[in-house]
C-alpha atoms as a PDB file:
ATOM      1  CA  UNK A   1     -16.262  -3.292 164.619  1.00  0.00           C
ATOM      2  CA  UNK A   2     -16.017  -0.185 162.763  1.00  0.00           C
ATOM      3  CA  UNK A   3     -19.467  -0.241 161.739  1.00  0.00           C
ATOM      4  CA  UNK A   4     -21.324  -1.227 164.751  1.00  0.00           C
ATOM      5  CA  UNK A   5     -19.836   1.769 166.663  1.00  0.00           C
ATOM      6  CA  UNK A   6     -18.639   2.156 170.642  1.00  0.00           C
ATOM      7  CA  UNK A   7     -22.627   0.753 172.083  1.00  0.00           C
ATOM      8  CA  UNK A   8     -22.212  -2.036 169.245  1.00  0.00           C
ATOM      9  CA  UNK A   9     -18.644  -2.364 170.584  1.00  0.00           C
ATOM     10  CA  UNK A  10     -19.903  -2.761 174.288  1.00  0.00           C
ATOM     11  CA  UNK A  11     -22.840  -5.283 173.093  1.00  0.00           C
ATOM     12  CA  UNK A  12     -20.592  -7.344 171.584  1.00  0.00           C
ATOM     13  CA  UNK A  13     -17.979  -7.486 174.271  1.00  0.00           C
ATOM     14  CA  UNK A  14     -20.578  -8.164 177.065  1.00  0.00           C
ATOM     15  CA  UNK A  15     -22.222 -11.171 174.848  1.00  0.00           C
ATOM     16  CA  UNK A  16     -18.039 -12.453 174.733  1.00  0.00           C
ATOM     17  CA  UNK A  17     -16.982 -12.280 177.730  1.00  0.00           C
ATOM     18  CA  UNK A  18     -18.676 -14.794 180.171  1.00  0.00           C
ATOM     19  CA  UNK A  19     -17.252 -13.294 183.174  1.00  0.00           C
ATOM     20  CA  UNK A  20     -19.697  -9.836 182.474  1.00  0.00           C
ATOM     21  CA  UNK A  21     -22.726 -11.786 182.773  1.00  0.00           C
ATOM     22  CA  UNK A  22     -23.631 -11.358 186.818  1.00  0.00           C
ATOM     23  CA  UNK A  23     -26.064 -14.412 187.122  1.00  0.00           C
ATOM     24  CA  UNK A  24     -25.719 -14.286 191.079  1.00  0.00           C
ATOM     25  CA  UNK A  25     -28.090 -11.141 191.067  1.00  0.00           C
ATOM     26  CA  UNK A  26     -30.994 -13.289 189.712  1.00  0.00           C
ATOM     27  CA  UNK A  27     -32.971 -15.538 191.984  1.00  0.00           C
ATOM     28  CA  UNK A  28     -35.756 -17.910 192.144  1.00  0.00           C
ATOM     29  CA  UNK A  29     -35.873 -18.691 188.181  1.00  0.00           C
ATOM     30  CA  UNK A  30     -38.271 -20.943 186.676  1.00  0.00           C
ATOM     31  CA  UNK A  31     -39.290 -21.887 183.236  1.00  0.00           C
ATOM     32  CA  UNK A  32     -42.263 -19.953 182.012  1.00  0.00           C
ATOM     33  CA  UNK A  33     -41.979 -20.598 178.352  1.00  0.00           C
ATOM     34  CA  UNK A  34     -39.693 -22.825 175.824  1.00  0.00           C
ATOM     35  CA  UNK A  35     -39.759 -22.133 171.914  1.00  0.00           C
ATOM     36  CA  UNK A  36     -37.986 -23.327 169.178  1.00  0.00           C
ATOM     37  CA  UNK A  37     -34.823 -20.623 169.936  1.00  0.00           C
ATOM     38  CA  UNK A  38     -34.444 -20.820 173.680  1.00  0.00           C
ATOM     39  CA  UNK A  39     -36.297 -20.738 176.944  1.00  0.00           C
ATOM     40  CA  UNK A  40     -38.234 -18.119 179.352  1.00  0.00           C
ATOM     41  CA  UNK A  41     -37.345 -18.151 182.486  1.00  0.00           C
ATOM     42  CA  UNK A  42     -39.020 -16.006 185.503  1.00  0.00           C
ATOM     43  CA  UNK A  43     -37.056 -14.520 188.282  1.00  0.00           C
ATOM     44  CA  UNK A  44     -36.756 -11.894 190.587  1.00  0.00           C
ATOM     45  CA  UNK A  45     -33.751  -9.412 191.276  1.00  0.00           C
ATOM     46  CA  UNK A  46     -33.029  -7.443 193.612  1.00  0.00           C
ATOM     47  CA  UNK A  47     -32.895  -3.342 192.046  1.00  0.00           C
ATOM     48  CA  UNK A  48     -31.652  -0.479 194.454  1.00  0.00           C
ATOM     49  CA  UNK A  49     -34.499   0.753 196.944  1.00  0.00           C
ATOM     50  CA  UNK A  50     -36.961  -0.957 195.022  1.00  0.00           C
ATOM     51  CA  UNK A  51     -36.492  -4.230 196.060  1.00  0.00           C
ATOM     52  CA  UNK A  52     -37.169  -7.226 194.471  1.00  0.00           C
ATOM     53  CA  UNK A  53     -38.294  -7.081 190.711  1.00  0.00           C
ATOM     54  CA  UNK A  54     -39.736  -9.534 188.953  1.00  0.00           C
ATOM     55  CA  UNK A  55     -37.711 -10.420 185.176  1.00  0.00           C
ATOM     56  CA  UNK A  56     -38.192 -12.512 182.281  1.00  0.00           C
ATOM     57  CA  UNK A  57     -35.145 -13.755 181.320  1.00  0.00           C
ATOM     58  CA  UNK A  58     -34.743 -15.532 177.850  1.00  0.00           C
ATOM     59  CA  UNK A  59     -31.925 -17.914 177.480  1.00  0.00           C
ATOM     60  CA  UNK A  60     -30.580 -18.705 174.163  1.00  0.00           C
ATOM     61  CA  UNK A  61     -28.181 -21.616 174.094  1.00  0.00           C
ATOM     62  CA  UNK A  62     -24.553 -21.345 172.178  1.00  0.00           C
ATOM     63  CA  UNK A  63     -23.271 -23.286 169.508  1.00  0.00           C
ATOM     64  CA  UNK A  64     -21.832 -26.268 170.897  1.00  0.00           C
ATOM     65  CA  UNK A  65     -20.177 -27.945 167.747  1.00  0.00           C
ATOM     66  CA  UNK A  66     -19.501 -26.436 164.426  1.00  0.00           C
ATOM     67  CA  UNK A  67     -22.469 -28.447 162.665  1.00  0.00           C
ATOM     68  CA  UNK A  68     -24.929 -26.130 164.806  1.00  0.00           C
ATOM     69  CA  UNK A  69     -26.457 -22.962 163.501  1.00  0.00           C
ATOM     70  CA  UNK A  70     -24.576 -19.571 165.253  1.00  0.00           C
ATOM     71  CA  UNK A  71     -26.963 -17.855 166.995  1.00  0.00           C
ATOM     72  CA  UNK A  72     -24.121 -14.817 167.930  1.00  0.00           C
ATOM     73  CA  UNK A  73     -25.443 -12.743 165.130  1.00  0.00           C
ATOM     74  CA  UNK A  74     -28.870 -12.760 166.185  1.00  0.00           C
ATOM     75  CA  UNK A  75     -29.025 -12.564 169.828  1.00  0.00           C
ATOM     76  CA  UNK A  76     -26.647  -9.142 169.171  1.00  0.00           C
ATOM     77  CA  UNK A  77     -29.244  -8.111 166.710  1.00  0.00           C
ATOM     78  CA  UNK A  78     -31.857  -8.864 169.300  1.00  0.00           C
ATOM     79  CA  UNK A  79     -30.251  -6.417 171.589  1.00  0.00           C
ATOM     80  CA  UNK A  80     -29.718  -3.903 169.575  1.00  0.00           C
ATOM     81  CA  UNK A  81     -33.518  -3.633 168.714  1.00  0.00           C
ATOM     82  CA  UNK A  82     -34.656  -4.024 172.494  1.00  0.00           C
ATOM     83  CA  UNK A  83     -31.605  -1.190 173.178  1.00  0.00           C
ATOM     84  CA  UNK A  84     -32.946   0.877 170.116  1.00  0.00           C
ATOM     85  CA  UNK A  85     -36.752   0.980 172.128  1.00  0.00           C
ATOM     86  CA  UNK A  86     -35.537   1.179 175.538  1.00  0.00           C
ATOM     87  CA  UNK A  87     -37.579   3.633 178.121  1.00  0.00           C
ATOM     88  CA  UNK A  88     -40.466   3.635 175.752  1.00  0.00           C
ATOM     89  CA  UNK A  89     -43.877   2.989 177.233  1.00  0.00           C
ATOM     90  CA  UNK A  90     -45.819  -0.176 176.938  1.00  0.00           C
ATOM     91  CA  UNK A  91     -42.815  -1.915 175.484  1.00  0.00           C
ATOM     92  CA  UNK A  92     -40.221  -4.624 176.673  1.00  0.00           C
ATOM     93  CA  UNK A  93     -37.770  -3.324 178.517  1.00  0.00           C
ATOM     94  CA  UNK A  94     -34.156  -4.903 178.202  1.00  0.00           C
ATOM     95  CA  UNK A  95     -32.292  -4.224 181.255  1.00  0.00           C
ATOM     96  CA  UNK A  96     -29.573  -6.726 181.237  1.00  0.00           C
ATOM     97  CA  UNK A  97     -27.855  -9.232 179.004  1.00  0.00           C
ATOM     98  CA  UNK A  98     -24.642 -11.272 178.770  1.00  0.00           C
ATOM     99  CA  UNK A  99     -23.281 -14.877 178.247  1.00  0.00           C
ATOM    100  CA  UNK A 100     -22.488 -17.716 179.921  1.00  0.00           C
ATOM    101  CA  UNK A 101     -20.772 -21.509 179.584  1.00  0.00           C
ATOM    102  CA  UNK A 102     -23.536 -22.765 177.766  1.00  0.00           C
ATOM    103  CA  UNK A 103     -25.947 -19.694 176.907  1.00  0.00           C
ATOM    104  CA  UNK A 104     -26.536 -16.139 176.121  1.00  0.00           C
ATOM    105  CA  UNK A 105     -28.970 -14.410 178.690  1.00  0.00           C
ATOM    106  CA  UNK A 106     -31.454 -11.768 177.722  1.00  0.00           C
ATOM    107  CA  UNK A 107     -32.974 -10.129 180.785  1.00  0.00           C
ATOM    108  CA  UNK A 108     -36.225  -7.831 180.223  1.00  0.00           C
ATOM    109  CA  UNK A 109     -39.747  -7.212 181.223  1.00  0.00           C
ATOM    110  CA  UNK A 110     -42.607  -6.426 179.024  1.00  0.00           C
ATOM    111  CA  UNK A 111     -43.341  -6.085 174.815  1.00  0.00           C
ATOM    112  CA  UNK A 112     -45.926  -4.144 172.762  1.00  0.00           C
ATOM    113  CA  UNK A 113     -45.956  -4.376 169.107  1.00  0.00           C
ATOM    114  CA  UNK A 114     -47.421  -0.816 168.406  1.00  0.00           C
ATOM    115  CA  UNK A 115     -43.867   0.389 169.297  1.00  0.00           C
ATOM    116  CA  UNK A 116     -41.793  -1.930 167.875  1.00  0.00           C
ATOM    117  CA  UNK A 117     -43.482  -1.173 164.612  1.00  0.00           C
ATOM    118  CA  UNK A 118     -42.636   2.385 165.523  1.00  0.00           C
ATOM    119  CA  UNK A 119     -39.015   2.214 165.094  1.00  0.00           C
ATOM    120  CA  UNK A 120     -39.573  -0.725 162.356  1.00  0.00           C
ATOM    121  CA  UNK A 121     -39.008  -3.368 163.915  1.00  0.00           C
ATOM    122  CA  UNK A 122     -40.700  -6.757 163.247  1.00  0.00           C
ATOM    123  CA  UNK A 123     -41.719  -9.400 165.974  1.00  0.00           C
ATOM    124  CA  UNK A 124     -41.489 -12.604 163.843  1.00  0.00           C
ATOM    125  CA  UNK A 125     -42.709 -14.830 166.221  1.00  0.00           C
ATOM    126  CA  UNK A 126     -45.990 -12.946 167.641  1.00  0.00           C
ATOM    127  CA  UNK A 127     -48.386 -15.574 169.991  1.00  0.00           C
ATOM    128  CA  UNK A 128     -50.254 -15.070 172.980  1.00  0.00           C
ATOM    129  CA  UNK A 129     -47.138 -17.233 174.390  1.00  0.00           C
ATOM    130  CA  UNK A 130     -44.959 -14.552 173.656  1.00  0.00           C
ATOM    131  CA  UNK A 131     -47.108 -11.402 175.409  1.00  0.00           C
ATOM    132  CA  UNK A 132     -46.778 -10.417 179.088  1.00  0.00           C
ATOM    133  CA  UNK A 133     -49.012  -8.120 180.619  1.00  0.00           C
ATOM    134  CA  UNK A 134     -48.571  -5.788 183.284  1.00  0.00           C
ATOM    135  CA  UNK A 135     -51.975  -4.720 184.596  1.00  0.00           C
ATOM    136  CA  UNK A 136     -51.046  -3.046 188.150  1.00  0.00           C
ATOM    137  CA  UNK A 137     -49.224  -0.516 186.269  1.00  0.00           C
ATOM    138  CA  UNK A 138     -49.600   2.839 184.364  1.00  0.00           C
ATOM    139  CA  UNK A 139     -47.885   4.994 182.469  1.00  0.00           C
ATOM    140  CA  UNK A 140     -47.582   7.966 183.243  1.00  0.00           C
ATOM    141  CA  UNK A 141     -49.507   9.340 179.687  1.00  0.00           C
ATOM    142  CA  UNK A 142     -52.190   6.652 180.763  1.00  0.00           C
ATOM    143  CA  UNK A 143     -52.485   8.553 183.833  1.00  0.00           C
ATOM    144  CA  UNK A 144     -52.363  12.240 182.745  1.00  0.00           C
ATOM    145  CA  UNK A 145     -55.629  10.907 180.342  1.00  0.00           C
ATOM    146  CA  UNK A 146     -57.116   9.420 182.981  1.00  0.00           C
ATOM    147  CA  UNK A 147     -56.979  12.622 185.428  1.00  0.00           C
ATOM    148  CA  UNK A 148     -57.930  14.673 182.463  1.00  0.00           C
ATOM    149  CA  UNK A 149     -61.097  13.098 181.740  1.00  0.00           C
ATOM    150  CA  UNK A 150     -62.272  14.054 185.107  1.00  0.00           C
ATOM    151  CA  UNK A 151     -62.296  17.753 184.174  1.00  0.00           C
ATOM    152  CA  UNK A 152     -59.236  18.602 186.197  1.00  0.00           C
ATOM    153  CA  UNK A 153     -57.844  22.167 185.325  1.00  0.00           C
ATOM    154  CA  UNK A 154     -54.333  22.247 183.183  1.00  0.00           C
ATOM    155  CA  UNK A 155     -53.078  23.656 186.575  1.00  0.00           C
ATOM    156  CA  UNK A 156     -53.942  20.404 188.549  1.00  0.00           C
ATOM    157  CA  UNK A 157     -52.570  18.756 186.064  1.00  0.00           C
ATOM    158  CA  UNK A 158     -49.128  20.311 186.296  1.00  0.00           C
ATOM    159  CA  UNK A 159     -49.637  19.585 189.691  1.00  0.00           C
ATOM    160  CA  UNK A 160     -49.662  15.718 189.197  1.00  0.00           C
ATOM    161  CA  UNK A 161     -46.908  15.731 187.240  1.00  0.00           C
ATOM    162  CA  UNK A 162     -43.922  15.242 189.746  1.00  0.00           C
ATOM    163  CA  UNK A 163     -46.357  12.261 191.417  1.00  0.00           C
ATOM    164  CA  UNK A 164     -46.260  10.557 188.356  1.00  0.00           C
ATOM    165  CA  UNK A 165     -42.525  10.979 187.695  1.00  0.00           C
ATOM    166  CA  UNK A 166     -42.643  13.728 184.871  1.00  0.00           C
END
């Protein structure tokens, strides 16, 4: 425990301890996706003012008998990777995770690959199965460009700034 530090600490405590996961927050899940490691499930959870957000959540079951592989390892490694990228744009976005009786939960929304490379990270299962795309939404650099191009001043660019969230 020394190694993986106080986040590594709290990761591993919140993929032990079943009664951290908070499953009631998630509502309306369906299956989306199944692979060879777990399933995709969609739902939608209710965030602050926002109101309800839509999730993917993937659901990685546990070992049930001591002949099956131990997936502990790599569903904490998982994390750590989606933690490591967290906030950047374009890429999934972890924002909860946990266990339960029978399964570790992995809540997120969206991945790029550009970034993950980035902070060297490898996707080792890359498909068209394993993309989402978010098309009603832009980041804010994608909108800065996009004003720019226009021939707006620097000035009314400042200006945008706080509408975008800078």
């Amino acid at each position: 425990v020394d190694q993986i530090g106080r986040i590594g600490e709290l990761r591993l405590l919140k993929l032990l301890v079943e009664s951290a996961m908070h499953r009631w927050m998630y509502t309306n899940m369906r299956v989306v996706g199944q692979g060879q490691f777990g399933t995709v499930m969609q739902s939608g959870v209710t965030v602050g003012n926002q109101g309800n957000l839509q999730v993917a959540i993937k659901h990685i079951p546990k070992q049930t008998n001591i002949q099956d592989r131990c997936v502990l390892v790599d569903v904490f490694n998982e994390i750590t990777c989606l933690d490591t990228v967290r906030f950047e744009d374009y890429l999934c976005q972890i924002y909860d995770f946990g266990v339960e009786e029978s399964c570790y939960w992995i809540v997120m929304k969206q991945l790029a690959v550009a970034t993950l490379h980035k902070h060297d990270i490898v996707h080792y299962d890359l498909k068209c199965d394993n993309i989402m795309i978010e098309a009603a939404q832009k980041c804010w650099a994608e909108a800065v460009r996009e004003k720019a191009s226009y021939g707006n001043s620097v000035e009314e660019l400042h200006a945008w700034l706080p509408v975008l969230g800078v």
